[in-house]
C-alpha atoms as a PDB file:
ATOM      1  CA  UNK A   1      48.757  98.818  88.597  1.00  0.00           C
ATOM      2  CA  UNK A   2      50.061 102.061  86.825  1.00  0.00           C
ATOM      3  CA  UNK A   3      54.246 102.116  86.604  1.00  0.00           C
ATOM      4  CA  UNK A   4      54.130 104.618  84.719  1.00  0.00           C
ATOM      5  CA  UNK A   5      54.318 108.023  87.463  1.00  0.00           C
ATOM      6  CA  UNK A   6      57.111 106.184  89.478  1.00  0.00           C
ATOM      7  CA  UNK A   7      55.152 104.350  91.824  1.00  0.00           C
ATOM      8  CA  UNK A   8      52.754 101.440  92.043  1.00  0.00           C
ATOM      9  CA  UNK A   9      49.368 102.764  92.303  1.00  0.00           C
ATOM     10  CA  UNK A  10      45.969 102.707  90.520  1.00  0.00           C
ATOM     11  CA  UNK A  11      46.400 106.644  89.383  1.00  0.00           C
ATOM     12  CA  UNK A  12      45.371 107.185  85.761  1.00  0.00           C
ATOM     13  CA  UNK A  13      47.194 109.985  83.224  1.00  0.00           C
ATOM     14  CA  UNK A  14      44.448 112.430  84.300  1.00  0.00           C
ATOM     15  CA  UNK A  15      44.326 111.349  87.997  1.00  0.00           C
ATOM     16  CA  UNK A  16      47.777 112.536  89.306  1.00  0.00           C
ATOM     17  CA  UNK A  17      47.929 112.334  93.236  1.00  0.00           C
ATOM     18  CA  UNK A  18      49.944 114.486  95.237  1.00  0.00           C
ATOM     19  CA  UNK A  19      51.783 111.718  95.852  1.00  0.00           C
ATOM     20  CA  UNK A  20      53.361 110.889  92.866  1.00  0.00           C
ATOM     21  CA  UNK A  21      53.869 114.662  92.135  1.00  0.00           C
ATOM     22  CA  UNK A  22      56.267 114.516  95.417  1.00  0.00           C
ATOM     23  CA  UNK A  23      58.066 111.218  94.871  1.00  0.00           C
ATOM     24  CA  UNK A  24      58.338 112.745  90.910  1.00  0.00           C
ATOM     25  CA  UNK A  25      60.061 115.545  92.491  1.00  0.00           C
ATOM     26  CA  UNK A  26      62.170 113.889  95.541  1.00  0.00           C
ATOM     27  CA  UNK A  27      63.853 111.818  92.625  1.00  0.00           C
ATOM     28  CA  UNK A  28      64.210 114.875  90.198  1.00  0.00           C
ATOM     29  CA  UNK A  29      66.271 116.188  93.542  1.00  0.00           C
ATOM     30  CA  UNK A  30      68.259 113.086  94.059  1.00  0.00           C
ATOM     31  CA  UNK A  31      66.521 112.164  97.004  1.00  0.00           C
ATOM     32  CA  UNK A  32      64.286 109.457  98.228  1.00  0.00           C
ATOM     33  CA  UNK A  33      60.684 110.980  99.582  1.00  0.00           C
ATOM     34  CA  UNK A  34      61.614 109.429 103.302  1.00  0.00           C
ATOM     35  CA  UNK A  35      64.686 111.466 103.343  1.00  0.00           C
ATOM     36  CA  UNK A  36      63.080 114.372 102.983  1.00  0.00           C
ATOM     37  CA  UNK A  37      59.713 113.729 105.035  1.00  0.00           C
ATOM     38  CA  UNK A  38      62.378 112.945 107.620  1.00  0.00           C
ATOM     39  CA  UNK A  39      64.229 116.318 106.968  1.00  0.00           C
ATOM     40  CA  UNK A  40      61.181 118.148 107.369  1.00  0.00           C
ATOM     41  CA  UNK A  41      60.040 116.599 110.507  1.00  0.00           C
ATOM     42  CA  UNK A  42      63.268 117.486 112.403  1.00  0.00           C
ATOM     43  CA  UNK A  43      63.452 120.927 111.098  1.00  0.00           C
ATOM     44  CA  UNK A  44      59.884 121.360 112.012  1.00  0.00           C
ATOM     45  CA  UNK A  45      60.793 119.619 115.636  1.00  0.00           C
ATOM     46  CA  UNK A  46      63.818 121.811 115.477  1.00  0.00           C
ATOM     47  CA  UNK A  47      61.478 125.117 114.871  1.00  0.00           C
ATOM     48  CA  UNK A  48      59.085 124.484 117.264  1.00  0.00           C
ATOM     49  CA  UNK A  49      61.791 123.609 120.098  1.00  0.00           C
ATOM     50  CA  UNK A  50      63.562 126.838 118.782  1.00  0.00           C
ATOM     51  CA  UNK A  51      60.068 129.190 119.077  1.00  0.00           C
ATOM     52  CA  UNK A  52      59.299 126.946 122.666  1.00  0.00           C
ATOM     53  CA  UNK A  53      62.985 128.668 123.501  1.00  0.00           C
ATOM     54  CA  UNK A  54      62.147 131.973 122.475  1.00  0.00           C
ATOM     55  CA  UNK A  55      58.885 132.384 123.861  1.00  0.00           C
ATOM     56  CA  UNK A  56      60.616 131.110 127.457  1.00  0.00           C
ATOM     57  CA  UNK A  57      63.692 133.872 126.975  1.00  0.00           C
ATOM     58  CA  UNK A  58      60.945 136.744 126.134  1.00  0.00           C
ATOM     59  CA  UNK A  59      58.709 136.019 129.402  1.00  0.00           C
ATOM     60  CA  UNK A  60      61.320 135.301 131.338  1.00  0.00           C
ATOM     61  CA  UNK A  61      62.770 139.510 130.375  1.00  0.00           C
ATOM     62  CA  UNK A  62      58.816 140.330 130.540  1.00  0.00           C
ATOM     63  CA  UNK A  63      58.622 139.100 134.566  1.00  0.00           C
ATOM     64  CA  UNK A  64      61.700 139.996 135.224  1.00  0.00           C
ATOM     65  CA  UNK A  65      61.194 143.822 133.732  1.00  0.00           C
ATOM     66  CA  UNK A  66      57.558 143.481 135.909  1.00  0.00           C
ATOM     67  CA  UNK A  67      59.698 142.478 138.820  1.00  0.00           C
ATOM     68  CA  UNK A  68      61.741 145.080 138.395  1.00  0.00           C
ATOM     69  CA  UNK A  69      58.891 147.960 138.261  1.00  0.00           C
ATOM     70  CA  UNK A  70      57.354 146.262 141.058  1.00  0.00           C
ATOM     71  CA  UNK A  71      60.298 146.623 143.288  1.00  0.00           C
ATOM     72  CA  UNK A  72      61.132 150.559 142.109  1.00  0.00           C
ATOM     73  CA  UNK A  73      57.385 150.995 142.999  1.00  0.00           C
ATOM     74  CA  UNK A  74      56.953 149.113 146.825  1.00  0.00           C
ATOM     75  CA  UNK A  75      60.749 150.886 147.180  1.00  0.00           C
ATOM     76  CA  UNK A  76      59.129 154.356 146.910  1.00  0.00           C
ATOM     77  CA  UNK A  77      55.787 153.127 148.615  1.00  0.00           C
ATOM     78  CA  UNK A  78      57.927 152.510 151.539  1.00  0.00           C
ATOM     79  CA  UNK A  79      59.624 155.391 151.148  1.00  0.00           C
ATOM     80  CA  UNK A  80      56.373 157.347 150.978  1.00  0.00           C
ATOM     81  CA  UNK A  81      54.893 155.666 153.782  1.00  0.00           C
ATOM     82  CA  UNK A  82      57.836 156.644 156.177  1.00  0.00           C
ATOM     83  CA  UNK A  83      58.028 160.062 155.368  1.00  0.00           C
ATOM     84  CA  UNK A  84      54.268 160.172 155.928  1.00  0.00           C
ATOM     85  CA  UNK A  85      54.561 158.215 159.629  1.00  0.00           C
ATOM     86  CA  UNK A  86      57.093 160.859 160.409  1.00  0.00           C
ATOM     87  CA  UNK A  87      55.225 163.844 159.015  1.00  0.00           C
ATOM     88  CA  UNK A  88      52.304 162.346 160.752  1.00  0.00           C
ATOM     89  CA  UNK A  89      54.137 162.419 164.381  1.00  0.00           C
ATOM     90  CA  UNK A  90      55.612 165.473 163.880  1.00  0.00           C
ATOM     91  CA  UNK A  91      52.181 166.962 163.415  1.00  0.00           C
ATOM     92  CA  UNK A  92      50.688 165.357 166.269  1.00  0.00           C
ATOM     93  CA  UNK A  93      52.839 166.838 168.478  1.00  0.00           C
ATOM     94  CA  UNK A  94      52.243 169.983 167.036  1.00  0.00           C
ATOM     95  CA  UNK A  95      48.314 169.479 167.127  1.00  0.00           C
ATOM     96  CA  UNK A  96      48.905 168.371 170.647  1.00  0.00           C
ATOM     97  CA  UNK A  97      50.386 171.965 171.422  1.00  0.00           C
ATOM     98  CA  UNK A  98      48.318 173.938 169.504  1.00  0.00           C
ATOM     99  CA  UNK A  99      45.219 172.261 171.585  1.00  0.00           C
ATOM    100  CA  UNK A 100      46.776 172.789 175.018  1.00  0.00           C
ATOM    101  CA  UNK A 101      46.851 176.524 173.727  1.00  0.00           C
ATOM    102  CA  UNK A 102      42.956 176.567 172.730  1.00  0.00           C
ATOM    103  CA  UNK A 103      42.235 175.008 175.675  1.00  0.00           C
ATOM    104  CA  UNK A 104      44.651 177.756 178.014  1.00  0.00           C
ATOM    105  CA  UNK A 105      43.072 180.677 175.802  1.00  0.00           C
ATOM    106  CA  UNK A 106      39.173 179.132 175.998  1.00  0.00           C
ATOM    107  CA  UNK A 107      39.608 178.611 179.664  1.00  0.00           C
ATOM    108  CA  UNK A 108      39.427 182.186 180.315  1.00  0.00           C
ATOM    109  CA  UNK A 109      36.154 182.769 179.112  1.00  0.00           C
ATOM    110  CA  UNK A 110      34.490 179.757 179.981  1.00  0.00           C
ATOM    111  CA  UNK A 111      35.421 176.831 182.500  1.00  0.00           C
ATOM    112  CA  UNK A 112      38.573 174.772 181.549  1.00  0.00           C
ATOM    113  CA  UNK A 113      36.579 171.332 181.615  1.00  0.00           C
ATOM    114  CA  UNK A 114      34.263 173.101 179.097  1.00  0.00           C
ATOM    115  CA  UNK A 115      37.232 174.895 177.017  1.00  0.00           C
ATOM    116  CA  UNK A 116      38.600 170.920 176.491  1.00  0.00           C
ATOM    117  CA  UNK A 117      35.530 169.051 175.578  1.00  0.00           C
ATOM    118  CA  UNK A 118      34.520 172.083 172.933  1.00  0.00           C
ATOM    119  CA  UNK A 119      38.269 171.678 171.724  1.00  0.00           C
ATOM    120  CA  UNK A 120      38.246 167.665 171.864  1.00  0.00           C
ATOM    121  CA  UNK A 121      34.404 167.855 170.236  1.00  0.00           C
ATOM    122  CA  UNK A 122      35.963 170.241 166.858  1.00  0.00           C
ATOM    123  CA  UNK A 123      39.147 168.161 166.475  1.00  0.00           C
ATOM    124  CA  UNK A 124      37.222 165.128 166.678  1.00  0.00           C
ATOM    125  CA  UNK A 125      34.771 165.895 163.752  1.00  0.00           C
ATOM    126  CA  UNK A 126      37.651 167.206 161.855  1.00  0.00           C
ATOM    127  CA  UNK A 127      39.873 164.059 162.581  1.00  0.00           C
ATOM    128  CA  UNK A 128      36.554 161.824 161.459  1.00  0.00           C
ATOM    129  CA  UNK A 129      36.160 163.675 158.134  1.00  0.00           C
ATOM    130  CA  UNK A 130      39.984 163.231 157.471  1.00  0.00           C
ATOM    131  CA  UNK A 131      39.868 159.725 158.186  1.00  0.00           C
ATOM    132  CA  UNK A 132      37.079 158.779 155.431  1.00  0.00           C
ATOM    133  CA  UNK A 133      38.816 159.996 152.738  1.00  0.00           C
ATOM    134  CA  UNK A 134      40.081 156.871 150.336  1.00  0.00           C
ATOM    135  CA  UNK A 135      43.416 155.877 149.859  1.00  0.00           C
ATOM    136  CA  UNK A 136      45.151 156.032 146.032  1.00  0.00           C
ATOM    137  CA  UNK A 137      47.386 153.441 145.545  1.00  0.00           C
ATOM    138  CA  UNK A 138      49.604 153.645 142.450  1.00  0.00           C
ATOM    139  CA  UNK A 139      47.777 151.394 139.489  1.00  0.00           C
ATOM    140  CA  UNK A 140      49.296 147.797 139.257  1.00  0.00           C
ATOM    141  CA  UNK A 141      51.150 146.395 136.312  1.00  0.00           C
ATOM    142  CA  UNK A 142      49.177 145.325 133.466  1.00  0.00           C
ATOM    143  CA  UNK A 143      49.376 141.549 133.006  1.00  0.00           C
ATOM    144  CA  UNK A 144      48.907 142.005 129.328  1.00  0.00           C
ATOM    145  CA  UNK A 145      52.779 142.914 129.393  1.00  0.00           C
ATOM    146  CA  UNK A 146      53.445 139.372 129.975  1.00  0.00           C
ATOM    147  CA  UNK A 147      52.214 138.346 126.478  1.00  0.00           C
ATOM    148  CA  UNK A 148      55.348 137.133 124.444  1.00  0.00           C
ATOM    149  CA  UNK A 149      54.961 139.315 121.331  1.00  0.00           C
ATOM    150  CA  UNK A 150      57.997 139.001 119.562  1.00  0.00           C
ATOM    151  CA  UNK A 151      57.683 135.030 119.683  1.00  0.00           C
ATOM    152  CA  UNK A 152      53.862 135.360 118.629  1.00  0.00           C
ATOM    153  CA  UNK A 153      55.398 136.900 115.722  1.00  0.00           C
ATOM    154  CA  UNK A 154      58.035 135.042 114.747  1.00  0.00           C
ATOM    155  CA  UNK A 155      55.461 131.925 114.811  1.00  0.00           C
ATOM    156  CA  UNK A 156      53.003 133.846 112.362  1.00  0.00           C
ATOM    157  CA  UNK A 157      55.859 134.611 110.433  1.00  0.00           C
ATOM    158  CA  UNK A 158      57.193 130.874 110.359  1.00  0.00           C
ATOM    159  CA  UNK A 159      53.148 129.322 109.770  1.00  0.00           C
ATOM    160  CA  UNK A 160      53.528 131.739 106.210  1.00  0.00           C
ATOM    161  CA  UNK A 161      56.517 130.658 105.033  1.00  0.00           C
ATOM    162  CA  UNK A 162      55.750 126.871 105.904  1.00  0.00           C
ATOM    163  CA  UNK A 163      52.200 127.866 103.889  1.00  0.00           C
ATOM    164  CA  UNK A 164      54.020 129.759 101.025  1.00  0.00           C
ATOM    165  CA  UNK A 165      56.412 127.359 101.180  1.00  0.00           C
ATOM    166  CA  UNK A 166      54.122 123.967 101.098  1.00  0.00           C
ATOM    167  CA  UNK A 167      51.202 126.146  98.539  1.00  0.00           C
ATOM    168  CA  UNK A 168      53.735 126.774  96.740  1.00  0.00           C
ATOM    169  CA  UNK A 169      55.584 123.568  96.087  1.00  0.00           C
ATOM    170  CA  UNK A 170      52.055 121.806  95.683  1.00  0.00           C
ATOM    171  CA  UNK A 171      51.154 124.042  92.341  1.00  0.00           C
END
């Protein structure tokens, strides 16, 4: 067994394994390699817990800000469809009216039984053709706003400097 690179094992001069090279440099630092492979794996536990964290706080502000826009947007739907209802009974009476008075005026040229089915016939047809037309809702919310994009980020960012920083070390 080879003594020479600081630990027991079979590596030759030209042979140098990446573990020697690390133990080589945990005792240039002062430090034993377990220390430090233990240092790393909490600091890695403590990223990920830290970027699980983030990416919770950033959809959490995502479907609450889609709650939000979703509530402004049924508010004035409601609002819309009340104005309409009213609009829609004022007009009705109006229409209701305004076809007493083409019945009254038809009824003198032709029989008043006649003068209301020509005048319930029209407003039919016309009340038919209204009715098909479609209704436009406003568009919904894009679920693609859900994504958590600063926490995406942050992990790319953290995955390069764990690479520059492990590529680095290695050379």
């Amino acid at each position: 067994m080879t003594v020479a690179y600081g630990v027991d094992s079979p590596a030759s001069p030209d042979d140098e394994s990446t573990g020697t090279r690390q133990t080589a440099r945990a005792e240039a630092d002062g430090r034993p390699i377990g220390v430090i492979v233990t240092e790393l794996w909490e600091n890695t536990e403590k990223l990920v817990r830290q970027e699980m964290r983030l990416a919770l706080t950033e959809a959490e502000e995502k479907v609450e800000a889609l709650k939000s826009e979703l509530d402004e947007r049924l508010r004035i739907l409601k609002l819309e469809a009340a104005a309409k209802a009213i609009g829609g009974v004022v007009a009705l009476a109006g229409a209701f009216t305004l076809v007493a008075a083409i019945v009254l005026l038809l009824s003198g040229v032709m029989r008043p039984w006649a003068a209301a089915l020509l005048t319930g016939a029209v407003l039919s047809a016309v009340g038919a053709m209204l009715l098909k037309r479609d209704v436009k809702l406003p568009p919904a919310p894009d679920a693609r706003e859900l994504v958590p994009d600063r926490t995406i980020e942050t992990v790319k960012t953290d995955i390069q400097a764990i690479e520059e920083a492990t590529h680095g070390k290695s050379k």
